[in-house]
Protein backbone atom coordinates (compact mmCIF):
# COMPACT_ATOMS: atom_id res chain seq x y z
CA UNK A 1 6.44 23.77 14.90
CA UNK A 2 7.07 26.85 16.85
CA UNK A 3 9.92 27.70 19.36
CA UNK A 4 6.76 27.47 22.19
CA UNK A 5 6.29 23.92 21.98
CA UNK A 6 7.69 21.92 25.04
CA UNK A 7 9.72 19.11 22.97
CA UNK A 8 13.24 20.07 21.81
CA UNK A 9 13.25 19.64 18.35
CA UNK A 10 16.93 20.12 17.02
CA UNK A 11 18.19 16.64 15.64
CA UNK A 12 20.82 14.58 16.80
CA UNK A 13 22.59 12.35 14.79
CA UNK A 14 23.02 9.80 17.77
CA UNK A 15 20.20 6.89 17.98
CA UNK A 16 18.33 7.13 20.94
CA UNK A 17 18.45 4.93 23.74
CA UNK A 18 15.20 2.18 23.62
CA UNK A 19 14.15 0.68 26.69
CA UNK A 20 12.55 -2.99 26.93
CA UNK A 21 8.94 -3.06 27.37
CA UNK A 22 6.17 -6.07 28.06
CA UNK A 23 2.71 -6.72 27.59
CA UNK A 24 1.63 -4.23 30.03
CA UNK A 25 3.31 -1.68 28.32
CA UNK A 26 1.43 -2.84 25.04
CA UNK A 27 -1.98 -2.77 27.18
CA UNK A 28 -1.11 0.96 28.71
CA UNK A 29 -0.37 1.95 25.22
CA UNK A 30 -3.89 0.75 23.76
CA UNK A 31 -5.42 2.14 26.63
CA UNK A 32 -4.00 5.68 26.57
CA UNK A 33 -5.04 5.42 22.58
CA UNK A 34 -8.43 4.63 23.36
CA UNK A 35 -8.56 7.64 25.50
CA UNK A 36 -7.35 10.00 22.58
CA UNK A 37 -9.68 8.81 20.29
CA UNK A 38 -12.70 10.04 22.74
CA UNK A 39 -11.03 12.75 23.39
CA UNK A 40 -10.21 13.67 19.85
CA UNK A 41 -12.69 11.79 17.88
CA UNK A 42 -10.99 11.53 14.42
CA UNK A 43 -13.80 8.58 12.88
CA UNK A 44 -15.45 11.31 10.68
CA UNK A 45 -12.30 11.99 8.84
CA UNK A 46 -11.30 7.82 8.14
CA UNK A 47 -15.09 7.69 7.35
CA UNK A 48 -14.42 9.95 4.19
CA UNK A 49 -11.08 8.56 3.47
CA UNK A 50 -12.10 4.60 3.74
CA UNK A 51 -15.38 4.77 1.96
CA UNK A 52 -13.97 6.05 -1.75
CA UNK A 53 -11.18 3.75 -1.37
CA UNK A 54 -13.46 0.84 -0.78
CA UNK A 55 -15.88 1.53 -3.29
CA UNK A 56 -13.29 2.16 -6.17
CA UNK A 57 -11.81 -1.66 -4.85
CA UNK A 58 -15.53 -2.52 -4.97
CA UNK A 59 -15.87 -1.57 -8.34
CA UNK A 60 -12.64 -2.92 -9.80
CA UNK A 61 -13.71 -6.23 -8.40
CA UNK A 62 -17.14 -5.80 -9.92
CA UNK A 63 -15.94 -5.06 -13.77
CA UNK A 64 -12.56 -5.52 -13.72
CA UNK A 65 -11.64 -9.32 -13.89
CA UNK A 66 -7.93 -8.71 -13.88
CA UNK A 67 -8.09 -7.35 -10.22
CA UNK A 68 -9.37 -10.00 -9.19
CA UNK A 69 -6.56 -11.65 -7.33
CA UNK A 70 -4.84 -8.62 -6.62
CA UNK A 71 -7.54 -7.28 -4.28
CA UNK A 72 -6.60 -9.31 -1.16
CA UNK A 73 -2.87 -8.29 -1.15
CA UNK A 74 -4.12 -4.63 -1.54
CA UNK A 75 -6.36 -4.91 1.31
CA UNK A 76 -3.82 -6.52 3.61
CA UNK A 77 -1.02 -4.51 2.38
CA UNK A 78 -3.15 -1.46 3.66
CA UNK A 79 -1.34 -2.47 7.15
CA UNK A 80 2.17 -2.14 5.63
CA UNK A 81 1.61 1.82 4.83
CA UNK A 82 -1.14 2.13 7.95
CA UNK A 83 2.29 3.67 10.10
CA UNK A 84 2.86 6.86 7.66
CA UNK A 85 -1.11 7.35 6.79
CA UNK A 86 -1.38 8.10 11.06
CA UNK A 87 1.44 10.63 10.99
CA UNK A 88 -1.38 13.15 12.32
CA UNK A 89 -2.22 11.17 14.93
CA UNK A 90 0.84 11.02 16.25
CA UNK A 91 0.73 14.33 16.29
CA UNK A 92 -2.23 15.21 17.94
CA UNK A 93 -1.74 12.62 20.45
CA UNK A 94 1.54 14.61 21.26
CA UNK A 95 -0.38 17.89 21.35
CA UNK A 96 -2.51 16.50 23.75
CA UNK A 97 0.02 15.32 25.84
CA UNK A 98 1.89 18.58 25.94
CA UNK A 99 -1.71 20.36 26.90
CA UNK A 100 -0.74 21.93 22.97
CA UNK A 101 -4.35 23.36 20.69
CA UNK A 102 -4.87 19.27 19.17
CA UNK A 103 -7.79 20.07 16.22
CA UNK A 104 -7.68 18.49 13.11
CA UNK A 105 -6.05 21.59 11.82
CA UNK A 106 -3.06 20.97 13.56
CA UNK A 107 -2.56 17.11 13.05
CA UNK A 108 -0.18 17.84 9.86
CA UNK A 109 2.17 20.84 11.50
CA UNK A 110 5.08 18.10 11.03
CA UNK A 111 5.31 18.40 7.31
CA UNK A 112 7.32 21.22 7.16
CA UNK A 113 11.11 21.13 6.33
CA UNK A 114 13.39 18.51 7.32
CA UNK A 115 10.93 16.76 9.29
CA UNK A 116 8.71 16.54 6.01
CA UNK A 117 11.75 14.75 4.58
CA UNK A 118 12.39 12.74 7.23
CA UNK A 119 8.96 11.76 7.26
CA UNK A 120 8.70 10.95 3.36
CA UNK A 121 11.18 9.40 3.34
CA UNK A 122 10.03 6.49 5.78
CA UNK A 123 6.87 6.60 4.02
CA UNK A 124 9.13 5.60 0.23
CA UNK A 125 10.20 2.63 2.08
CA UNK A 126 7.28 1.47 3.37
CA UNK A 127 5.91 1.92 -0.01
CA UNK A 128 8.59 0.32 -1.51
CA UNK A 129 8.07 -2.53 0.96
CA UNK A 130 4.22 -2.22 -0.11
CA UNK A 131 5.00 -2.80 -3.73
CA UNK A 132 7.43 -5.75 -3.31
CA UNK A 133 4.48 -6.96 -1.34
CA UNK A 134 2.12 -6.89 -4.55
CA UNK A 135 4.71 -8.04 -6.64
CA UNK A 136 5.45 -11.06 -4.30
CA UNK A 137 2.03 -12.07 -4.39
CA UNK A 138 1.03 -12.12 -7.92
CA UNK A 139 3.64 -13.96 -8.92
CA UNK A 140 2.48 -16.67 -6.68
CA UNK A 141 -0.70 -16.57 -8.16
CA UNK A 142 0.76 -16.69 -11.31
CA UNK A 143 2.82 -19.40 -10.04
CA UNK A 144 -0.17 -21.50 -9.36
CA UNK A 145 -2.87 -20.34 -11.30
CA UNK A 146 -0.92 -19.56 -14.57
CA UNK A 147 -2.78 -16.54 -17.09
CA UNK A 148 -6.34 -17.84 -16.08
CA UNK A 149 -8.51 -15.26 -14.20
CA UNK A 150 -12.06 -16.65 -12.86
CA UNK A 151 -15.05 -14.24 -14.21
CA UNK A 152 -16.25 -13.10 -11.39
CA UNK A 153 -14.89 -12.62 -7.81
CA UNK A 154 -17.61 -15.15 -6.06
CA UNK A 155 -15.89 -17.50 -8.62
CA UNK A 156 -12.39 -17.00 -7.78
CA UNK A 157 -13.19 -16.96 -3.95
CA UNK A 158 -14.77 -20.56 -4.59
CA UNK A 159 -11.69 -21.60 -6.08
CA UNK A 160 -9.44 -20.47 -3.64
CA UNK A 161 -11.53 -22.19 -0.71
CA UNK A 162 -12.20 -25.12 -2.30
CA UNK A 163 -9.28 -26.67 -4.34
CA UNK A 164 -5.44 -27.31 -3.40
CA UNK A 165 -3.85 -24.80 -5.49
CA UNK A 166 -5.96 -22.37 -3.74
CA UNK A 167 -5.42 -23.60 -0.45
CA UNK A 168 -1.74 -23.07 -1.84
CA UNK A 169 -2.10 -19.98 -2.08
CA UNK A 170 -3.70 -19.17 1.11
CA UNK A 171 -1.03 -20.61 2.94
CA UNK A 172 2.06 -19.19 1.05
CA UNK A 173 0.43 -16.21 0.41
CA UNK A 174 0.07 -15.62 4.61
CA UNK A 175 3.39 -17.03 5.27
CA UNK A 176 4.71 -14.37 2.35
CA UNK A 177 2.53 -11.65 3.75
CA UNK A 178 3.75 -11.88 7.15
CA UNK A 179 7.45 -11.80 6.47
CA UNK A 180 6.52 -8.19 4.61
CA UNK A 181 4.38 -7.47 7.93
CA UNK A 182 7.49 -8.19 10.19
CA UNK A 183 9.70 -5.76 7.87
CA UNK A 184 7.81 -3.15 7.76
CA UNK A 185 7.00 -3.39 11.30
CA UNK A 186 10.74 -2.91 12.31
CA UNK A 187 11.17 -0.34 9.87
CA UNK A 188 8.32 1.39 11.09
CA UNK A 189 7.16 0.87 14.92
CA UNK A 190 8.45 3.91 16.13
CA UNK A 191 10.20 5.87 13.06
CA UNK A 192 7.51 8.42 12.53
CA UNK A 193 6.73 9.26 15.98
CA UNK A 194 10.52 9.94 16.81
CA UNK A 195 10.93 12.62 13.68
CA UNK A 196 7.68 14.02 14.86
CA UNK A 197 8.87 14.19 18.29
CA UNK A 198 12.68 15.23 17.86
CA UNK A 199 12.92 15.85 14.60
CA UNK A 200 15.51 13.19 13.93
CA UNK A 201 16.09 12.14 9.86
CA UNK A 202 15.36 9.04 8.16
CA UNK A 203 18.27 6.57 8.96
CA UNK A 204 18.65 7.77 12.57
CA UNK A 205 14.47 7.17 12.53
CA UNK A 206 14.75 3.95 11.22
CA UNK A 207 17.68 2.81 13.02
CA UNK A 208 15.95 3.20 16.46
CA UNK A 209 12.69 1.29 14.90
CA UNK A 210 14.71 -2.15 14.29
CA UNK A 211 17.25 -1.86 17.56
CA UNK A 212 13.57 -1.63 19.52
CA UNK A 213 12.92 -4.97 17.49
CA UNK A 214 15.84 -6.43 18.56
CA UNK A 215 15.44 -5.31 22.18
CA UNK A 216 12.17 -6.51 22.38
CA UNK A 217 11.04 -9.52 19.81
CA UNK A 218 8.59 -10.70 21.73
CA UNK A 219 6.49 -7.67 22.38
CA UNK A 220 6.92 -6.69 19.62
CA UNK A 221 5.59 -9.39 17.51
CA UNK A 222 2.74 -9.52 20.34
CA UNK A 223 2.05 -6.10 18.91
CA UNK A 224 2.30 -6.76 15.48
CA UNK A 225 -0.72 -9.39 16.13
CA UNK A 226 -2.42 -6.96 17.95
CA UNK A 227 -2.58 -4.56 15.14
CA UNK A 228 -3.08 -7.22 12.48
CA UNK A 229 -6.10 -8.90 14.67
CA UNK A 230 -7.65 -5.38 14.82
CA UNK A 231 -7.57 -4.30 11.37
CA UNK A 232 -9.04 -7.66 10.54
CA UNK A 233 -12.07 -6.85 12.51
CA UNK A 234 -12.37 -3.55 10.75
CA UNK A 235 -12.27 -5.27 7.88
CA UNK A 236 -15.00 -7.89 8.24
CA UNK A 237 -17.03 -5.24 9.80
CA UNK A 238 -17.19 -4.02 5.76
CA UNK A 239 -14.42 -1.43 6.56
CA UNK A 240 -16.95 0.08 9.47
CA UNK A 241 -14.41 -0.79 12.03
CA UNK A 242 -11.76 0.71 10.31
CA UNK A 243 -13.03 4.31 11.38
CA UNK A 244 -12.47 3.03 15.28
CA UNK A 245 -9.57 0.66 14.80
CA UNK A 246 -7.31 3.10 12.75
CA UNK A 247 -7.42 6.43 14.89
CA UNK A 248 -6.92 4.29 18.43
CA UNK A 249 -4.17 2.28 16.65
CA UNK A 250 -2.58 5.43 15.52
CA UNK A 251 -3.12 7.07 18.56
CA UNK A 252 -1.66 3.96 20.75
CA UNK A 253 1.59 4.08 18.54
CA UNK A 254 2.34 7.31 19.87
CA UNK A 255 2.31 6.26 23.40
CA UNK A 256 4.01 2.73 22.59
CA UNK A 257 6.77 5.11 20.71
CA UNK A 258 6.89 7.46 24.38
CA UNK A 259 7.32 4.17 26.44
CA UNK A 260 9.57 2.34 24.50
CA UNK A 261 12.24 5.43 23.38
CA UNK A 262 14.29 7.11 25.80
């Protein structure tokens, strides 16, 4: 980033101050997102980044039996990375803000130097996180279902739905799946948007992330649902939504991250 830009970026080793927030806060935030997005439409880009990704899940499903009960943890784990793959809206969002040049061109300016660092290193442990996830769920399907993989993917989905070790594993498997959710939340509500903004590191990132947790557990969670509920409906939408939901979820971060961090 250049010397022109409004923001002060020289780091700080002292956690910033975070402020409690309530629903409304959560509303303005989705709200001001929203208005990025039509501002800045960014659906053309998650068009050509969701489409491959779902048709090589598609395909492992199709002729790879093994997969099988591995693709819904990938799916839903999608959310536990979602905060470091919108790094560039953060940034545009900011751009905008500032009245800064906010093309697509521009969205990645942060990954330079120590904020590049900073930033990849949030991103390890919410990939770390990610794979603890996959881990934790196979071996409850392990647990319950032993070596034996169904055929076909219609044929696992009827077991799962229709027989108590599957209904097993639907229930553990969301009870497991949101304790990862709540973790990686913490670690990552507001950690990438605070390097982006002042260039702080890792720790000091993180840090500020869980004390706004603490501050505020009940927004926050309300948030967390929010953002679960709407990648759902991306989801069942066969990933369609997922162009819409994922830039104005990125984008509302940004402003959460400006009202809740002094």
């Amino acid at each position: 980033m250049t010397s022109s830009f409004p923001l002060s970026h020289g780091f700080s080793a002292a956690r910033p101050a975070v402020r409690r927030i309530g629903i409304q806060d959560l509303k303005a935030a989705l709200s001001r997102g929203v208005d990025d997005f039509l501002a800045m439409p960014t659906h053309v880009l998650f068009v050509v980044l969701i489409y491959p990704i779902a048709g090589v899940v598609i395909a492992a499903a199709t002729f790879e039996q093994d997969l099988i009960p591995i693709l819904f943890p990938l799916a839903a784990g999608f959310a536990l990375i979602g905060p470091f793959a919108a790094l560039g809206l953060y940034e545009m969002s900011r751009r905008r803000e500032w009245g800064l040049p906010a093309a697509l061109t521009d969205a990645y300016a942060p990954l330079h130097g120590r904020s590049a660092r900073a930033i990849m290193g949030v991103g390890l442990v919410l990939a770390l996180i990610f794979l603890a996830w996959l881990c934790a769920a196979m071996g409850l399907y392990w647990a319950l279902y032993g070596g034996v993989t169904e055929p076909s993917l219609l044929a696992f989905l009827d077991d799962v739905l229709t027989t108590p070790r599957g209904w097993t594993l639907i229930v553990a498997g969301n009870l497991v799946g949101a304790a990862f959710s709540l973790l990686a939340l913490a670690v990552s509500a507001v950690s990438i948007p605070l390097i982006i903004d002042k260039d702080a590191d890792a720790g000091t990132a993180i840090e500020t992330s869980l004390a706004l947790m603490r501050e505020n557990p009940g927004p926050m969670l309300a948030w967390g649902a929010i953002v679960a509920g709407m990648l759902v409906l991306g989801m069942v939408s066969l990933f369609v939504g997922l162009a819409v939901v994922l830039p104005v979820l990125g984008h509302a971060t940004w402003h959460l991250y400006r009202r809740a961090v002094g």
